[in-house]
N, C-alpha and C. Protein backbone atom coordinates (compact mmCIF):
# COMPACT_ATOMS: atom_id res chain seq x y z
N UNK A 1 279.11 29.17 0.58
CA UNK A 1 279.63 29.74 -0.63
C UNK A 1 278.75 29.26 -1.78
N UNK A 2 278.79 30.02 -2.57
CA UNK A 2 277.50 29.89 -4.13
C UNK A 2 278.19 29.54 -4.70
N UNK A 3 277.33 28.69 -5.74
CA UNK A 3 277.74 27.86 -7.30
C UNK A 3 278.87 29.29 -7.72
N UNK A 4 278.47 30.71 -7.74
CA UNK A 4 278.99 31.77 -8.31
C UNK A 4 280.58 32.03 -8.37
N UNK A 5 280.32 31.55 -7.12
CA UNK A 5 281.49 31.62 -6.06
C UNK A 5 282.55 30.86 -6.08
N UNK A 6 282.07 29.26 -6.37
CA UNK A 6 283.09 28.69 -6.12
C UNK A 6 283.60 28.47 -7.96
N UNK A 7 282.70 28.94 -8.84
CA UNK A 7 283.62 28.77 -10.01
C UNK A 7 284.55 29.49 -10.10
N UNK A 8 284.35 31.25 -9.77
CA UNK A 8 285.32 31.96 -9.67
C UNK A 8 286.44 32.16 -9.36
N UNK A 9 286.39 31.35 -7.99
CA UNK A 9 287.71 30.82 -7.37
C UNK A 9 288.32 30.06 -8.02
N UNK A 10 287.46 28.54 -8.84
CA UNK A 10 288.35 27.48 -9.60
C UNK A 10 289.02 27.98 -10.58
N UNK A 11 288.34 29.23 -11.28
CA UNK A 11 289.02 29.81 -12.62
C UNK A 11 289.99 30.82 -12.29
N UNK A 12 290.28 30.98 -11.25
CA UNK A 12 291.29 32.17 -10.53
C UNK A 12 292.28 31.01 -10.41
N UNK A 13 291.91 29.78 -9.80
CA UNK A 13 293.04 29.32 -8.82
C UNK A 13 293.96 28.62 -10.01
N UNK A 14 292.86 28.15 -11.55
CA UNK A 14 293.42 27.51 -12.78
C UNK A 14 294.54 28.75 -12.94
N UNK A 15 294.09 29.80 -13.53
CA UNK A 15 294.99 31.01 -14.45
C UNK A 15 296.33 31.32 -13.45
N UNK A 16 295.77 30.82 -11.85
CA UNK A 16 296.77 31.28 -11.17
C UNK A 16 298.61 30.00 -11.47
N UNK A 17 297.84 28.89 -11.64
CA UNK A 17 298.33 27.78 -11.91
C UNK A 17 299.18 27.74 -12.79
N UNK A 18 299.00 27.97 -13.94
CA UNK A 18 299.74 28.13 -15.08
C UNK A 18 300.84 29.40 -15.50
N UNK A 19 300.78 30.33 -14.34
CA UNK A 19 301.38 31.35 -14.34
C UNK A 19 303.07 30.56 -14.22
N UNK A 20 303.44 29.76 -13.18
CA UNK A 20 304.67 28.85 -13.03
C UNK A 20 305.26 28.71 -14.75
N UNK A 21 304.48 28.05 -15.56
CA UNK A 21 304.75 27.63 -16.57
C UNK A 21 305.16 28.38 -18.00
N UNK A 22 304.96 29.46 -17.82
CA UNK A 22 304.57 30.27 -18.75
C UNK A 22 305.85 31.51 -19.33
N UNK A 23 306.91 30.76 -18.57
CA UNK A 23 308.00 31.28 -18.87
C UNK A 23 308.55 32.97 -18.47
N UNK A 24 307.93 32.46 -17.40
CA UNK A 24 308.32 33.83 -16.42
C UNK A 24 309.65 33.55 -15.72
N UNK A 25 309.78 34.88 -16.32
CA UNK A 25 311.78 35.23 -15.68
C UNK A 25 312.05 35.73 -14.20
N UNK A 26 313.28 35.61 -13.77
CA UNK A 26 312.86 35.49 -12.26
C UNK A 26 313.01 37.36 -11.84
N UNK A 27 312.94 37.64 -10.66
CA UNK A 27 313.23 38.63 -10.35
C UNK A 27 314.11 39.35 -10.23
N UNK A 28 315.60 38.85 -10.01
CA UNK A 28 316.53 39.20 -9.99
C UNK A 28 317.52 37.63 -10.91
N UNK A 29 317.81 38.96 -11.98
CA UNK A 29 319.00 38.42 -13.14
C UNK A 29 319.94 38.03 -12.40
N UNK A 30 320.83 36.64 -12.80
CA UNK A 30 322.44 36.05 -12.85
C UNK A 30 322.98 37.27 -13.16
N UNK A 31 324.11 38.12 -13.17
CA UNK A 31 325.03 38.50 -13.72
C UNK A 31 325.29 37.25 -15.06
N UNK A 32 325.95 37.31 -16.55
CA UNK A 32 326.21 36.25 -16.78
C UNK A 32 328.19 36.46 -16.79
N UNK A 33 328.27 35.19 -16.58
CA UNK A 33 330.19 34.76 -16.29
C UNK A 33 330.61 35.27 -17.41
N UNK A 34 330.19 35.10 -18.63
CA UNK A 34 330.53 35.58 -19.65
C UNK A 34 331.12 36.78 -20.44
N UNK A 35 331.95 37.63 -19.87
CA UNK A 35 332.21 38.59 -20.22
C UNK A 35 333.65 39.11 -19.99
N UNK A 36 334.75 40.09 -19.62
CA UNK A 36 335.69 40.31 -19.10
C UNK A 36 336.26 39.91 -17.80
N UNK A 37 336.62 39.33 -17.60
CA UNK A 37 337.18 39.22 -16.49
C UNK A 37 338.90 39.15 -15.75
N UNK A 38 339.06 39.63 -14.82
CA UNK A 38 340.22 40.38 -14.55
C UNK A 38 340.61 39.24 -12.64
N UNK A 39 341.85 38.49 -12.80
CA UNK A 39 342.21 37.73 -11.44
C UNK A 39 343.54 37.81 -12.00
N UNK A 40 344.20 37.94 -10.54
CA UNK A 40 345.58 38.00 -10.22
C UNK A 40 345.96 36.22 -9.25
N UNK A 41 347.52 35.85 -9.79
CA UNK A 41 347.85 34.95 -9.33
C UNK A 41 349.09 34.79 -8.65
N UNK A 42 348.74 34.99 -7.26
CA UNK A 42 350.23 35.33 -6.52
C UNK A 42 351.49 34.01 -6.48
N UNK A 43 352.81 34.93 -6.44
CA UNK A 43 353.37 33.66 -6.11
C UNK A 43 354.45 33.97 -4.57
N UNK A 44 355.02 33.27 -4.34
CA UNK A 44 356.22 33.53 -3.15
C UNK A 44 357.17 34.27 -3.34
N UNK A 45 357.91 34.72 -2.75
CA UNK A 45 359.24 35.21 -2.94
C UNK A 45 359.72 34.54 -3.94
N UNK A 46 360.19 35.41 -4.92
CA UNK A 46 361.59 34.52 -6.10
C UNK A 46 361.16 33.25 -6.47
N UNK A 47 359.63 33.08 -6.60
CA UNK A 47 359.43 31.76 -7.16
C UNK A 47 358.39 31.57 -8.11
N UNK A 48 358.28 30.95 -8.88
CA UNK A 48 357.52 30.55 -10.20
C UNK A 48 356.62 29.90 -10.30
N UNK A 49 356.68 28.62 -9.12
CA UNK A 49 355.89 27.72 -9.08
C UNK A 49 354.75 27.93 -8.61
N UNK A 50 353.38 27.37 -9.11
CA UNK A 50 352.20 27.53 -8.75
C UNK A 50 351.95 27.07 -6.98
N UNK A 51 351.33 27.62 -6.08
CA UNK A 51 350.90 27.49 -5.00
C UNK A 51 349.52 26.66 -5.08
N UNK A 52 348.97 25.94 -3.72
CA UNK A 52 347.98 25.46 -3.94
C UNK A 52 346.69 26.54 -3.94
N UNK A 53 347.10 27.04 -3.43
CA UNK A 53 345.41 28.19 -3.63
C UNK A 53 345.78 28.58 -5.36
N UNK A 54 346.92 28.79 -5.75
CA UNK A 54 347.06 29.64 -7.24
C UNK A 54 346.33 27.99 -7.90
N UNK A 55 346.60 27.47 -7.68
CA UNK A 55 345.92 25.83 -8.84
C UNK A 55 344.37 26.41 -8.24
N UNK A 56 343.89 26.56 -7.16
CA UNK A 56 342.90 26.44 -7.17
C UNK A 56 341.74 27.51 -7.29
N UNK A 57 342.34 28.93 -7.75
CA UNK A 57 342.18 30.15 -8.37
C UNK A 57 341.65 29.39 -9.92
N UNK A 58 342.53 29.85 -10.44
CA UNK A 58 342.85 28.87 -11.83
C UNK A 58 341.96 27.70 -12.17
N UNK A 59 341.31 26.90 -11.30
CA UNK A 59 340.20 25.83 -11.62
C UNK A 59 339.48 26.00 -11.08
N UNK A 60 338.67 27.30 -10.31
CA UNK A 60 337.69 27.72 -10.12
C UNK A 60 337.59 28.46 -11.06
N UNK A 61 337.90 29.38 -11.79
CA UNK A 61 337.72 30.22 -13.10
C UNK A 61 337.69 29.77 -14.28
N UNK A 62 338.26 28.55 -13.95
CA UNK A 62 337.95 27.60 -15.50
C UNK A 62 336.54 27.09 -15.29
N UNK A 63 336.12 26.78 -14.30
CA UNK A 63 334.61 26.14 -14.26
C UNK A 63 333.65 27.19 -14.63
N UNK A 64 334.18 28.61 -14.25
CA UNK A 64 333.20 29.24 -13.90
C UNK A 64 332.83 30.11 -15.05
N UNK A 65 334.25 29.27 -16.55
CA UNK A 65 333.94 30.18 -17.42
C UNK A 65 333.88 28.97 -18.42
N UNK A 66 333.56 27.93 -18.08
CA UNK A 66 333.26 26.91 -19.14
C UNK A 66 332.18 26.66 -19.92
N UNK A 67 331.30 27.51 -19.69
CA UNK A 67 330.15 27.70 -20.57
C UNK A 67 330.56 28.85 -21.63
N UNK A 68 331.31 29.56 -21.47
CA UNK A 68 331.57 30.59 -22.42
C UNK A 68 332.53 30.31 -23.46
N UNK A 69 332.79 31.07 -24.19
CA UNK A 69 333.75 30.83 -25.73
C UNK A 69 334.59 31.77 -25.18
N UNK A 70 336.13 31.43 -24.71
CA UNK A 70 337.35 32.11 -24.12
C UNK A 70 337.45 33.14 -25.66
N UNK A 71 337.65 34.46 -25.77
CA UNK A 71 338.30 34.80 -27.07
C UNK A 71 339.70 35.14 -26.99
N UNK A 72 340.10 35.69 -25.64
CA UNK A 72 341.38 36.06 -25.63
C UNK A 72 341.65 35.93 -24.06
N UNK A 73 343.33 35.50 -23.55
CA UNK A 73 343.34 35.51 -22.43
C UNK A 73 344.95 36.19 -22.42
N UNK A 74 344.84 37.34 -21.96
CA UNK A 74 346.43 38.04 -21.62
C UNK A 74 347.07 37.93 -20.00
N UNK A 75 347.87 37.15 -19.70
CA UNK A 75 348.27 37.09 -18.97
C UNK A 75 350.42 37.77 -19.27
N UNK A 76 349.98 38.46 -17.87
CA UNK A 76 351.16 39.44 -17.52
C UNK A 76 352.41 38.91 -16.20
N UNK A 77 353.04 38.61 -16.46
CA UNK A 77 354.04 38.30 -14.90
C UNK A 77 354.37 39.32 -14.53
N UNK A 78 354.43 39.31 -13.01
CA UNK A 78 355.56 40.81 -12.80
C UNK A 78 356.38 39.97 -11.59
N UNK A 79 357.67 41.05 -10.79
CA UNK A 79 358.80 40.70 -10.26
C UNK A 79 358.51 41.67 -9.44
N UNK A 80 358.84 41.71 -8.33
CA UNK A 80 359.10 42.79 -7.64
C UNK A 80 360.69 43.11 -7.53
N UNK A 81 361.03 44.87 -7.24
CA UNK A 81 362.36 45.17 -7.03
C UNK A 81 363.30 44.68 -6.52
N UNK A 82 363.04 43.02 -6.23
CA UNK A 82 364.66 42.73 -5.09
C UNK A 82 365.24 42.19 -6.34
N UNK A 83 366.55 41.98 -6.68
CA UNK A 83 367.05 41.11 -7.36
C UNK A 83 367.34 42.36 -8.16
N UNK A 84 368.37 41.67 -9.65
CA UNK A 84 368.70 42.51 -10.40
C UNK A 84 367.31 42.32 -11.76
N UNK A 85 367.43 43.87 -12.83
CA UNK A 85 366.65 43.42 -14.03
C UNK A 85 366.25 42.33 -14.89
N UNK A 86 367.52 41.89 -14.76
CA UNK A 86 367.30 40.81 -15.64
C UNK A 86 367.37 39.53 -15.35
N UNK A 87 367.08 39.31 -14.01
CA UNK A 87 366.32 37.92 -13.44
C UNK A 87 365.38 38.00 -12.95
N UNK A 88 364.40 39.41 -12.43
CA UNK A 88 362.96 40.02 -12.78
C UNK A 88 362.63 39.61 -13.61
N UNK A 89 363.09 39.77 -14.92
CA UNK A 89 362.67 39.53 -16.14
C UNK A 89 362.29 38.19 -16.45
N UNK A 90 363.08 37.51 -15.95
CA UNK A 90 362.96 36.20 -16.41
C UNK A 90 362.19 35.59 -15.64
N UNK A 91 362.07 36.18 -14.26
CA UNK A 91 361.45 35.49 -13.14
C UNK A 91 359.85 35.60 -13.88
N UNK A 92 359.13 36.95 -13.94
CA UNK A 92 358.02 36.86 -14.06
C UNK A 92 357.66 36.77 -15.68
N UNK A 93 358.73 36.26 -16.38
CA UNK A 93 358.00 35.42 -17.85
C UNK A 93 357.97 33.55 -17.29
N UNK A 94 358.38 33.21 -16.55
CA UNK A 94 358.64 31.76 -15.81
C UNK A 94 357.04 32.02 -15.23
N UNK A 95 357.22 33.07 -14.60
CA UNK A 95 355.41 32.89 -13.70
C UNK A 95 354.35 33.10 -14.43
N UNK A 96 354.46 33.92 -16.07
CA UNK A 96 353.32 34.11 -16.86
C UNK A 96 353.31 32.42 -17.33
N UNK A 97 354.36 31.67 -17.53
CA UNK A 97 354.00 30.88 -18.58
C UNK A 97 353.80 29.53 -17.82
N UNK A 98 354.06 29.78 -16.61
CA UNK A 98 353.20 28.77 -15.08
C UNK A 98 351.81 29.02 -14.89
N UNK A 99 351.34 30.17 -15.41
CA UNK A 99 349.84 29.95 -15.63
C UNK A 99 349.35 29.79 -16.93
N UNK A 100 349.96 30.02 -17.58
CA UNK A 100 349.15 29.69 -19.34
C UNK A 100 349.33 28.52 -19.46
N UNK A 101 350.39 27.77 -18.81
CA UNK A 101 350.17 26.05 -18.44
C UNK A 101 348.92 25.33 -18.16
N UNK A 102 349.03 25.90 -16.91
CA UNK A 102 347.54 25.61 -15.69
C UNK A 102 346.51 25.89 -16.99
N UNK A 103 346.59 27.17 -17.51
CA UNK A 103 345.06 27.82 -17.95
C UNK A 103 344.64 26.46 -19.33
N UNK A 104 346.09 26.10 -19.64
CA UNK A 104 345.73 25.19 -20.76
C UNK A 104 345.21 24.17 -20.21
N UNK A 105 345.56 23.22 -19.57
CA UNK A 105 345.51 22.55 -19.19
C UNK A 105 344.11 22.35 -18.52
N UNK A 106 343.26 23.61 -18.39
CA UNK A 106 342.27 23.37 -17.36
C UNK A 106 341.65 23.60 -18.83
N UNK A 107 341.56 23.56 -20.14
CA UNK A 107 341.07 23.39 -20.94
C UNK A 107 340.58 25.04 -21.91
N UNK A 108 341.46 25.39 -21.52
CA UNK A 108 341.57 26.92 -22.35
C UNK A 108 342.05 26.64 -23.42
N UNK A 109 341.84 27.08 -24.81
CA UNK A 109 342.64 27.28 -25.94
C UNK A 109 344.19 28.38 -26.21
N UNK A 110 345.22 27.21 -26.14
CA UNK A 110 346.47 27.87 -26.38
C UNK A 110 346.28 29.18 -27.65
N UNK A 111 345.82 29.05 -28.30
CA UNK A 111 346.06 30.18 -29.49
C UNK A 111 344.83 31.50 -28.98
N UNK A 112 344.46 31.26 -27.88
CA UNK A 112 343.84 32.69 -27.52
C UNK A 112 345.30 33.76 -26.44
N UNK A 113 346.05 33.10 -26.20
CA UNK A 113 346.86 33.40 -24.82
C UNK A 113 347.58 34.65 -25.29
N UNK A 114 348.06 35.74 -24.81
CA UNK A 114 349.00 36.79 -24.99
C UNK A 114 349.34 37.07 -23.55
N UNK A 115 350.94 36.28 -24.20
CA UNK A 115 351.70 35.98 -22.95
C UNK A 115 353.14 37.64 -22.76
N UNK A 116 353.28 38.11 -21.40
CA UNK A 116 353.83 38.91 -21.64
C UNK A 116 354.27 39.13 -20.01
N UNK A 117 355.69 39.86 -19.94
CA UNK A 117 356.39 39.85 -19.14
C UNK A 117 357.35 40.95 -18.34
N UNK A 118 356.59 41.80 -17.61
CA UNK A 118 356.60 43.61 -16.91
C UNK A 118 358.67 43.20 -16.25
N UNK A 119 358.44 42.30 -16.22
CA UNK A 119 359.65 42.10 -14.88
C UNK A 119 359.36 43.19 -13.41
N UNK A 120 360.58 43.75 -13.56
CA UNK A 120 360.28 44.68 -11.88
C UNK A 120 360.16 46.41 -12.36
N UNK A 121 359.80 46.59 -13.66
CA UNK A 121 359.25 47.64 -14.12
C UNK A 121 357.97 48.17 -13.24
N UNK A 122 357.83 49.57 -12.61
CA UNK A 122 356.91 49.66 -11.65
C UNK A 122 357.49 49.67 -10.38
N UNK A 123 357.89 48.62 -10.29
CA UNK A 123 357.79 47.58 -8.92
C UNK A 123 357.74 48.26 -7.60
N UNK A 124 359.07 49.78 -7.98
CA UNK A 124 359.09 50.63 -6.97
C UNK A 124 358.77 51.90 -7.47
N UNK A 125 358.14 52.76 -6.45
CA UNK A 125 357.28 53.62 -6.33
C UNK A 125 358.35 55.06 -6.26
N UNK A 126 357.95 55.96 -6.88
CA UNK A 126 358.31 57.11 -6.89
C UNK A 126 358.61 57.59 -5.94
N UNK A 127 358.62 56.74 -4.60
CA UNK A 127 359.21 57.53 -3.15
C UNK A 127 360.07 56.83 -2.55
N UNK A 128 360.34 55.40 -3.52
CA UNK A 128 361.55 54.74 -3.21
C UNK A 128 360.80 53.52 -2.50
N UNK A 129 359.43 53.21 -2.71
CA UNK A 129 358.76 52.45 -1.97
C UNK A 129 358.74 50.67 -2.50
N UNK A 130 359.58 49.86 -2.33
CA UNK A 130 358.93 48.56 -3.09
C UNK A 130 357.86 48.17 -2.63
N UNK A 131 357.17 47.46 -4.15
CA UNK A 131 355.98 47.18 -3.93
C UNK A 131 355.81 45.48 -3.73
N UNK A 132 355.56 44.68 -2.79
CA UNK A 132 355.93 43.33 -2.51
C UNK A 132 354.58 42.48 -3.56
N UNK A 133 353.40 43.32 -3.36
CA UNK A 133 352.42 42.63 -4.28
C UNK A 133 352.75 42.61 -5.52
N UNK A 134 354.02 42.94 -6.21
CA UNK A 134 353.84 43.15 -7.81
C UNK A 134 354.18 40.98 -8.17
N UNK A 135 354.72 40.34 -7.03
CA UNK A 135 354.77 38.90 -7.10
C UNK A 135 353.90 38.19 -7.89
N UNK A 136 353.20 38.95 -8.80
CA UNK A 136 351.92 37.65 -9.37
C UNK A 136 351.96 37.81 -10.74
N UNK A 137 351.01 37.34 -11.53
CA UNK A 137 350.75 37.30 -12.63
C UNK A 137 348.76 37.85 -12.92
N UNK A 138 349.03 38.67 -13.97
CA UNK A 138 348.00 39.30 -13.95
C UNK A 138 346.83 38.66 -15.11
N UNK A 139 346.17 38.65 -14.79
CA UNK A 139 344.77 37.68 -15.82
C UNK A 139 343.90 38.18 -16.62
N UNK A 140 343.35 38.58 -17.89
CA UNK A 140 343.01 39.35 -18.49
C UNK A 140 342.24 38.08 -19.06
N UNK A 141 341.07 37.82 -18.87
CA UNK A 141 340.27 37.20 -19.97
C UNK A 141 339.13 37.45 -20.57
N UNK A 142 339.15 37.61 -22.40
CA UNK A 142 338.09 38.00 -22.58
C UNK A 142 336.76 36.90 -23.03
N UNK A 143 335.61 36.67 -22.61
CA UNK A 143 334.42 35.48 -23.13
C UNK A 143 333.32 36.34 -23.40
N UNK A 144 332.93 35.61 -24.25
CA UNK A 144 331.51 35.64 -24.55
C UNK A 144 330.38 34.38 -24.53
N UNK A 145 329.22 34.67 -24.47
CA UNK A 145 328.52 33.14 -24.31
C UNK A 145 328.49 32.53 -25.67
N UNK A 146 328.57 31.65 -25.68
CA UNK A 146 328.51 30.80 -26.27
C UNK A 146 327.84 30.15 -27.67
């Protein structure tokens, strides 16, 4: 190989070098966490209390939105059709405000929350069908980065 030769290569292999550095973006974008996001939080039959997967729903979404500025978080309870109206009612404002607990607690700001409560409105279907999934509480959060 010639003097010609091997500078060419050194000045190829330099420019190639510095390419790392130079603030090149990768090929395929993050999605960023930052934006709308929509999770449901089931509970048991006729019950209020958080489950261990629901705690751990709930503090995986807090991590995963802790870089962002929460602006608003609406959370919804619902009931399904067994029982009468108005312990639906009460049942799934008990389960909205079992997660705006958690959500505080995992370090959300209380004065973003819009707390609100369907009871067993829905619940059954126009063919007489109950719906057993209406058991949760529904998650509405809005972020932006930061």
């Amino acid at each position: 190989m010639g003097r010609r030769s091997m500078m060419a290569l050194a000045l190829g292999a330099a420019a190639l070098s510095g390419c790392g550095s130079m603030g090149a973006k990768p090929l395929v974008a993050q999605p960023s966490a930052c934006g709308t996001q929509r999770f449901d939080i089931y509970f048991a039959d006729s019950q209020a209390g958080l489950t261990p997967a629901a705690r751990q729903a709930i503090s995986l979404t807090a991590t995963a939105l802790q870089s962002c500025a929460i602006k608003s978080v609406k959370v919804t309870g619902l009931a399904d059709a067994r029982g009468g109206a108005a312990a639906n009612l009460s049942l799934s404002e008990r389960r909205a405000q079992a997660v705006v607990e958690a959500l505080a607690a995992a370090g959300w700001p209380a004065p973003a929350f819009e707390v609100e409560a369907g009871g067993d409105q829905g619940a059954t279907a126009s063919t007489g069908v109950v719906e057993p999934l209406r058991r949760r509480t529904e998650v509405v959060v809005e972020a932006a980065p930061k």
